[in-house]
Protein backbone atom coordinates (compact mmCIF):
# COMPACT_ATOMS: atom_id res chain seq x y z
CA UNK A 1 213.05 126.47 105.79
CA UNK A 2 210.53 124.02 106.55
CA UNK A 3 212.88 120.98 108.34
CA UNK A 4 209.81 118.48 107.49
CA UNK A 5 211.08 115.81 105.42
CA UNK A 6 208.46 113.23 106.59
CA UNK A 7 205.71 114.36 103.65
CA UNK A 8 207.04 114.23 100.46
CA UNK A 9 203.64 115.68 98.81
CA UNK A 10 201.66 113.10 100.57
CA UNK A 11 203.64 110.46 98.83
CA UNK A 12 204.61 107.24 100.93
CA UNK A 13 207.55 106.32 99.42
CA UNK A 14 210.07 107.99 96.82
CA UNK A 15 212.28 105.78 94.83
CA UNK A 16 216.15 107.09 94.05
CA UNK A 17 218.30 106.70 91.36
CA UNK A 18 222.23 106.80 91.84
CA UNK A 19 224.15 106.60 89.00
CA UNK A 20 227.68 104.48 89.00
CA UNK A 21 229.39 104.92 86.13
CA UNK A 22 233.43 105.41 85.42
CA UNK A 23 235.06 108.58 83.99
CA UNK A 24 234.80 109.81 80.46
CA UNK A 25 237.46 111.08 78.39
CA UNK A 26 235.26 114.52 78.18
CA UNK A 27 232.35 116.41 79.24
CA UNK A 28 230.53 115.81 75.76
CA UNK A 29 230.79 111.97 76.36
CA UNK A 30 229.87 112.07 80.04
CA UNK A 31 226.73 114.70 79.68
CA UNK A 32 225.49 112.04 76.80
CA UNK A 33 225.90 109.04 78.71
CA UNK A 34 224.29 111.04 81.81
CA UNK A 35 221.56 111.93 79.85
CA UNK A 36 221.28 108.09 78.69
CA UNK A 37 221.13 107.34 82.48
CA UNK A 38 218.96 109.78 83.79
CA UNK A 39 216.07 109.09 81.46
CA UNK A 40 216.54 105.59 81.74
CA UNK A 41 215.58 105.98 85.73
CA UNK A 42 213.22 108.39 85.10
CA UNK A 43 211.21 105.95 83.23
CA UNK A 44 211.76 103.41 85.77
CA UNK A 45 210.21 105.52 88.60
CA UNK A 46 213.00 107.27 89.77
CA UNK A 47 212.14 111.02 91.32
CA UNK A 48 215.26 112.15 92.70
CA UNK A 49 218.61 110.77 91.34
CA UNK A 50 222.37 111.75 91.60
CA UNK A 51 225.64 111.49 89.79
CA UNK A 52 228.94 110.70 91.02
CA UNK A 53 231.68 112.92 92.22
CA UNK A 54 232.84 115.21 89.81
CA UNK A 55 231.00 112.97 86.85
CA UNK A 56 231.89 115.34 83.96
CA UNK A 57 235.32 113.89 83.83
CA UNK A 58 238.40 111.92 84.77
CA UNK A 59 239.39 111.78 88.81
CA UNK A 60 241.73 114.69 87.54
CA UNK A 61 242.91 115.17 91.05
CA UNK A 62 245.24 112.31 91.01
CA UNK A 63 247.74 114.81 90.22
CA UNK A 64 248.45 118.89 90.59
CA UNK A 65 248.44 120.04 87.46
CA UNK A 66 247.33 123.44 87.01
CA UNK A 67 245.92 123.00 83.11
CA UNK A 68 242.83 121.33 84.51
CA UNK A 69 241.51 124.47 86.04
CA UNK A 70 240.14 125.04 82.45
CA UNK A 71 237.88 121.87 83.48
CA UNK A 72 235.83 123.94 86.03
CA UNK A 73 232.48 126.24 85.18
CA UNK A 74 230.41 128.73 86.56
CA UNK A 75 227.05 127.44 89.00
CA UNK A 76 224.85 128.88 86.87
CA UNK A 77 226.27 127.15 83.73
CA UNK A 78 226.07 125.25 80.87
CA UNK A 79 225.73 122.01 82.61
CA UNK A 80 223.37 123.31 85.21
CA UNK A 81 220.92 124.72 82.58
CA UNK A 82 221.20 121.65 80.91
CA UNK A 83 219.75 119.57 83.23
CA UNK A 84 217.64 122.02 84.65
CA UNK A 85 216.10 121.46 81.26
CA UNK A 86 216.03 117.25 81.34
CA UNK A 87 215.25 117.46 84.91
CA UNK A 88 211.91 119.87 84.34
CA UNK A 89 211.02 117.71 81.20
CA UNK A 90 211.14 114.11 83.35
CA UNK A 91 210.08 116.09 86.27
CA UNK A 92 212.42 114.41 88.22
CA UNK A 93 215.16 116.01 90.84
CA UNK A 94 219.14 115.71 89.54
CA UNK A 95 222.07 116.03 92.26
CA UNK A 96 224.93 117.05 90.32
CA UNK A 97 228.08 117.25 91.16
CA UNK A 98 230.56 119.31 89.65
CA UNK A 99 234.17 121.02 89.77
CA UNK A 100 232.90 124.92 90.62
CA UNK A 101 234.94 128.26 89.06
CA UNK A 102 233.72 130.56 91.47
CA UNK A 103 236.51 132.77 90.46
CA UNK A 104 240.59 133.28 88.77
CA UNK A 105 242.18 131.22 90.85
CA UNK A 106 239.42 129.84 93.05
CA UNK A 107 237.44 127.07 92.56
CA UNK A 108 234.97 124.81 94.58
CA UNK A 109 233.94 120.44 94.44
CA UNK A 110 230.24 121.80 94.48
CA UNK A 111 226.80 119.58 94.31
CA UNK A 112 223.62 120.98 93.02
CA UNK A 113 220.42 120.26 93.54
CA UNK A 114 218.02 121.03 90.62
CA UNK A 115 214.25 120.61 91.70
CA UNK A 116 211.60 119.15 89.09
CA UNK A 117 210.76 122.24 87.92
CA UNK A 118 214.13 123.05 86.56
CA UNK A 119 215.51 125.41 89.56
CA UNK A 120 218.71 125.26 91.57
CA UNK A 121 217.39 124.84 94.87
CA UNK A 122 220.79 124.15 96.49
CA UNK A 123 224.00 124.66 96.29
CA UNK A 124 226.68 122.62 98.76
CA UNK A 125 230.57 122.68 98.35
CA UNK A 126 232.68 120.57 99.65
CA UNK A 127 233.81 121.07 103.24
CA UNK A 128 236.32 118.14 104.27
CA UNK A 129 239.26 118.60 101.72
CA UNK A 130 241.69 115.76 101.54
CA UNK A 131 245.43 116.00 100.32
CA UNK A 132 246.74 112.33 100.15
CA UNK A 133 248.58 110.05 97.34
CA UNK A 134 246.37 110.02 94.31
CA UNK A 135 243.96 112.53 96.38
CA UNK A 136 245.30 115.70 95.71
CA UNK A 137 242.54 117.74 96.36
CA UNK A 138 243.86 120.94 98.21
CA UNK A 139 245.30 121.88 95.27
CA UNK A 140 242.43 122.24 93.17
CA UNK A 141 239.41 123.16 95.70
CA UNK A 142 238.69 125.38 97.97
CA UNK A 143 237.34 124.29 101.51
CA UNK A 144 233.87 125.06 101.16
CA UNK A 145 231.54 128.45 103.09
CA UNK A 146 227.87 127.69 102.74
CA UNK A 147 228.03 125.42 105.54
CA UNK A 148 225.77 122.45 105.64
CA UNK A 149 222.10 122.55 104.71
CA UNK A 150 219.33 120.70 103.26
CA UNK A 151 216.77 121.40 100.79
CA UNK A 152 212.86 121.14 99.66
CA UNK A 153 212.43 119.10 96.96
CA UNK A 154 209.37 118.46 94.95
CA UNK A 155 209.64 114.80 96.68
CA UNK A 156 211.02 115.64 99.97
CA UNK A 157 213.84 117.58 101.77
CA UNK A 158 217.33 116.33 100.58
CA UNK A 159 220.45 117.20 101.89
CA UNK A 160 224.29 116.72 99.69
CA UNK A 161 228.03 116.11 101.24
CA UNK A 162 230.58 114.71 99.29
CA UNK A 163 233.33 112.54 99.53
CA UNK A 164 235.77 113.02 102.26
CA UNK A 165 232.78 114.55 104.26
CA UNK A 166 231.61 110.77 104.67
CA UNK A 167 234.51 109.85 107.30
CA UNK A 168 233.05 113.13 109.33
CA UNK A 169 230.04 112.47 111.90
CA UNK A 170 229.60 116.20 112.06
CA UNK A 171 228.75 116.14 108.10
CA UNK A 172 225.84 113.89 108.55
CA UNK A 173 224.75 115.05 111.98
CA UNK A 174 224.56 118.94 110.95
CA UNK A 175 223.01 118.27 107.54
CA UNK A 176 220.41 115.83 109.18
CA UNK A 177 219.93 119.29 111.90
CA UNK A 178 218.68 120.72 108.49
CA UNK A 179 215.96 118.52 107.84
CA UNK A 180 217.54 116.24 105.48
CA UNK A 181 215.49 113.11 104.78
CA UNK A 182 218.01 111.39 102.83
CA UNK A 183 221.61 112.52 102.65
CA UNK A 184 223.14 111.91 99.45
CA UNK A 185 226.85 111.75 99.05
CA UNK A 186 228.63 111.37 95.61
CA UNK A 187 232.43 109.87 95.87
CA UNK A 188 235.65 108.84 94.51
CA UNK A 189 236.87 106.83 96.22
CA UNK A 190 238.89 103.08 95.36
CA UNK A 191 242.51 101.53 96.65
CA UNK A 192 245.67 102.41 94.75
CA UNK A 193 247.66 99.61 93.35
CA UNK A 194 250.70 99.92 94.93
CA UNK A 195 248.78 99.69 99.07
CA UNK A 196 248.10 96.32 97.82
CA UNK A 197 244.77 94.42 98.28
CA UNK A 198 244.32 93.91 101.35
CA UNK A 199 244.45 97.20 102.50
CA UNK A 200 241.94 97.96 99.81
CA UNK A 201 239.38 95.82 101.26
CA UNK A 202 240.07 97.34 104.84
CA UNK A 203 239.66 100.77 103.68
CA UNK A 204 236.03 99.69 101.57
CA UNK A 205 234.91 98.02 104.61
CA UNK A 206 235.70 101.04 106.72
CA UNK A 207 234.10 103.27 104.13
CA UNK A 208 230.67 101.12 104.69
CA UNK A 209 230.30 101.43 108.31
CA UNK A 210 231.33 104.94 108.86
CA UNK A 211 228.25 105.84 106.31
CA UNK A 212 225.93 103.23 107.96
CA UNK A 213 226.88 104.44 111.41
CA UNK A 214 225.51 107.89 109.76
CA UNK A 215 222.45 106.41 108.80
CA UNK A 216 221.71 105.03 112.25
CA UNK A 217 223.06 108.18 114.12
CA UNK A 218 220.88 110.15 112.43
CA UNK A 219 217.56 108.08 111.62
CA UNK A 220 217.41 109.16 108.13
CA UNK A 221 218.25 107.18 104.44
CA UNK A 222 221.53 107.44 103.40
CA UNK A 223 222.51 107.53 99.65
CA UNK A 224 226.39 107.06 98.71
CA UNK A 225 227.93 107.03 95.13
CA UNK A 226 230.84 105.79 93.75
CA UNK A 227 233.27 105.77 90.56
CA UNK A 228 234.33 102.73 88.95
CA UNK A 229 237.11 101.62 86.31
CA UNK A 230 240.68 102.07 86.77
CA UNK A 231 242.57 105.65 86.12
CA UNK A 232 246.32 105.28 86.55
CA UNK A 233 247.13 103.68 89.89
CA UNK A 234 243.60 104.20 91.45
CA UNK A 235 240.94 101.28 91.27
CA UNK A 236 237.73 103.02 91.87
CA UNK A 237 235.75 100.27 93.78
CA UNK A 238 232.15 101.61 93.11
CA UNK A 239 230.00 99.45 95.98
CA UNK A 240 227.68 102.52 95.83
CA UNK A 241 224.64 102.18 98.73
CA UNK A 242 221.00 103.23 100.29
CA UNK A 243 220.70 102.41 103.38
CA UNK A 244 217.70 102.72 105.81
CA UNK A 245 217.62 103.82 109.27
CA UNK A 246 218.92 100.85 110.90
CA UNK A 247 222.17 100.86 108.34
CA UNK A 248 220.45 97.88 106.36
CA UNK A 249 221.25 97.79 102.83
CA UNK A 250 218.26 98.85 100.73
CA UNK A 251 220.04 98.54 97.11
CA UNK A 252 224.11 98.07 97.07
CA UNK A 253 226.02 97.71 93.61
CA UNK A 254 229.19 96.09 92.77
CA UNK A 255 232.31 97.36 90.91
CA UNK A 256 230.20 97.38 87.41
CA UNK A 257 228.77 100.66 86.00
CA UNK A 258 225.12 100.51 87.49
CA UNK A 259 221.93 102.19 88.11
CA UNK A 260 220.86 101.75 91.62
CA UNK A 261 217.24 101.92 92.84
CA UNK A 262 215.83 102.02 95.86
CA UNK A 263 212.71 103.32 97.22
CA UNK A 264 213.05 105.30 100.59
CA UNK A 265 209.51 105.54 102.45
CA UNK A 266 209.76 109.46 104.57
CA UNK A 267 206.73 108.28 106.55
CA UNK A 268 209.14 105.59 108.26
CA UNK A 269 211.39 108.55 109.57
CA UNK A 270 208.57 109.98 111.90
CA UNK A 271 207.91 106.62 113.57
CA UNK A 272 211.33 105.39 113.86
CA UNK A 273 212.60 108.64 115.50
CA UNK A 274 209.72 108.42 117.95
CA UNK A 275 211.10 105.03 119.07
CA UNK A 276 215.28 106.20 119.08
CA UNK A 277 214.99 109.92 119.51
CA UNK A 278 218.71 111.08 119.40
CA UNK A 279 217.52 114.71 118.36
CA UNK A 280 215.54 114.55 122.16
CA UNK A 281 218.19 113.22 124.05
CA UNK A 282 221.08 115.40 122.37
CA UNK A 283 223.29 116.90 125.21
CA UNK A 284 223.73 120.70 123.75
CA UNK A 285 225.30 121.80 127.13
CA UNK A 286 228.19 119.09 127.29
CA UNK A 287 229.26 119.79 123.25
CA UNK A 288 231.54 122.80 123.45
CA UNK A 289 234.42 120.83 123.41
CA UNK A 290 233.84 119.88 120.03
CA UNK A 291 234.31 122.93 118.57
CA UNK A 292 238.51 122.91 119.45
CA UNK A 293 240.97 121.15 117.75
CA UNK A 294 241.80 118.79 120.27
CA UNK A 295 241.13 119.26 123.97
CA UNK A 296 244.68 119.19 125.86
């Protein structure tokens, strides 16, 4: 593990692709599209771009229903050796993100990371699962056991959480530990009809910050992607995001399907951190606490 995300093979900057798009009625539709979408931002000078939470299909877990088990595959897979082959053709890096069968009865929200050359070169699933109206998540996944981590990358060391890991500083702290130059995080996330508006807007807002706040905590680019369209009572809001360093938007979409570009310069990470050095000034002695539940 090298932990040096500041040289991306010499390159000064590395533009991203995120691709916001709203669920299709089946894998077949969704890889085509994908495919669509990828080469489309390979051609426009993307080198590293990811898909949306679970992008193969419907936000299934708006309800337990145990026939959509039959929705998860094997990591290695059909879809992973797909775009290992579209990803070493456009030599580009895909994050996918995709409902894991790791075995009868167990299953995990995993993200891949296939490198240029058509590789897995990580592997992350899901540690933060929620159970809430229209979220009903613990019934499908289990919590995740490869921990957090980060990976090389032909254009620079990456690191994945998804979802529900975004409200979690320890997410974003542990897999910027790793090395991660950019953390990417592919969502579902919108408002549900019947919490009303407002509370909608609230929640977005809240969803912003928290991920900024991870950007600035951490001094690295931060990469979030979103759903859009409405499936039942859920209105996926989309509002996917790059952020710099300082939490300042780099590229931000609306609640339209939507390629999002934005170039993210590694060199900026070593002279930044120089001038806020969290990592430095990190208290490792006073942190124990962190570790319990709650301290009473």
């Amino acid at each position: 593990m090298t932990n040096q995300p500041f040289s991306p093979g010499g390159r000064r900057a590395v533009r991203i692709a995120l691709l916001q798009n709203a669920g299709f009625a089946s894998p077949a539709a969704a890889i085509a599209d994908t495919d669509r979408l990828v080469t489309e931002a390979a051609g426009n000078g993307a080198k590293i771009i990811c898909t949306q939470e679970l992008f193969l299909h419907p936000y299934f877990c708006r309800i337990q229903d145990p026939e959509f088990f039959a929705l998860a595959e094997m990591i290695p897979g059909p879809t992973t050796r797909h775009y290992g082959e579209l990803a070493h053709r456009l030599g580009v890096v895909i994050i996918l993100s995709l409902f894991e069968h790791r075995a009868p009865g167990l299953a995990h929200n995993t993200a891949v990371v296939i490198d240029a050359d058509g590789r897995i070169v990580g592997k992350y699933r899901k540690m933060h699962i929620p159970q809430d109206p229209g979220f009903e998540e613990k019934f499908y996944f289990t919590p995740g056991d490869l921990g957090f981590q980060a990976c090389d990358t032909a254009f620079g060391r990456i690191g994945v959480i998804i979802c529900w890991d975004q409200w979690f500083p320890e997410s974003a702290r542990l897999t910027a530990l790793q090395g991660a130059g950019v953390i990417f995080c592919p969502t579902a996330i919108g408002g549900l009809a019947s919490e009303g508006p407002e509370l909608a807007a609230l929640q977005r807002e809240a969803w912003l910050n928290v991920q900024r706040g991870h950007a600035v905590a951490n001094g690295c680019f931060y990469a979030a992607v979103n759903r859009v369209g409405k499936e039942g009572e859920t209105h996926f809001w989309g509002s996917s995001f790059v952020c710099d360093f300082y939490g300042r938007s780099l590229a931000e979409a609306d609640d339209k399907p939507a390629i999002l570009y934005a170039d993210c310069d590694w060199r900026q990470l070593e002279e930044h951190r120089r001038m806020w050095p969290f990592f430095r000034d990190r208290r490792l002695d006073a942190y124990g606490k962190i570790t319990r539940r709650f301290d009473d």
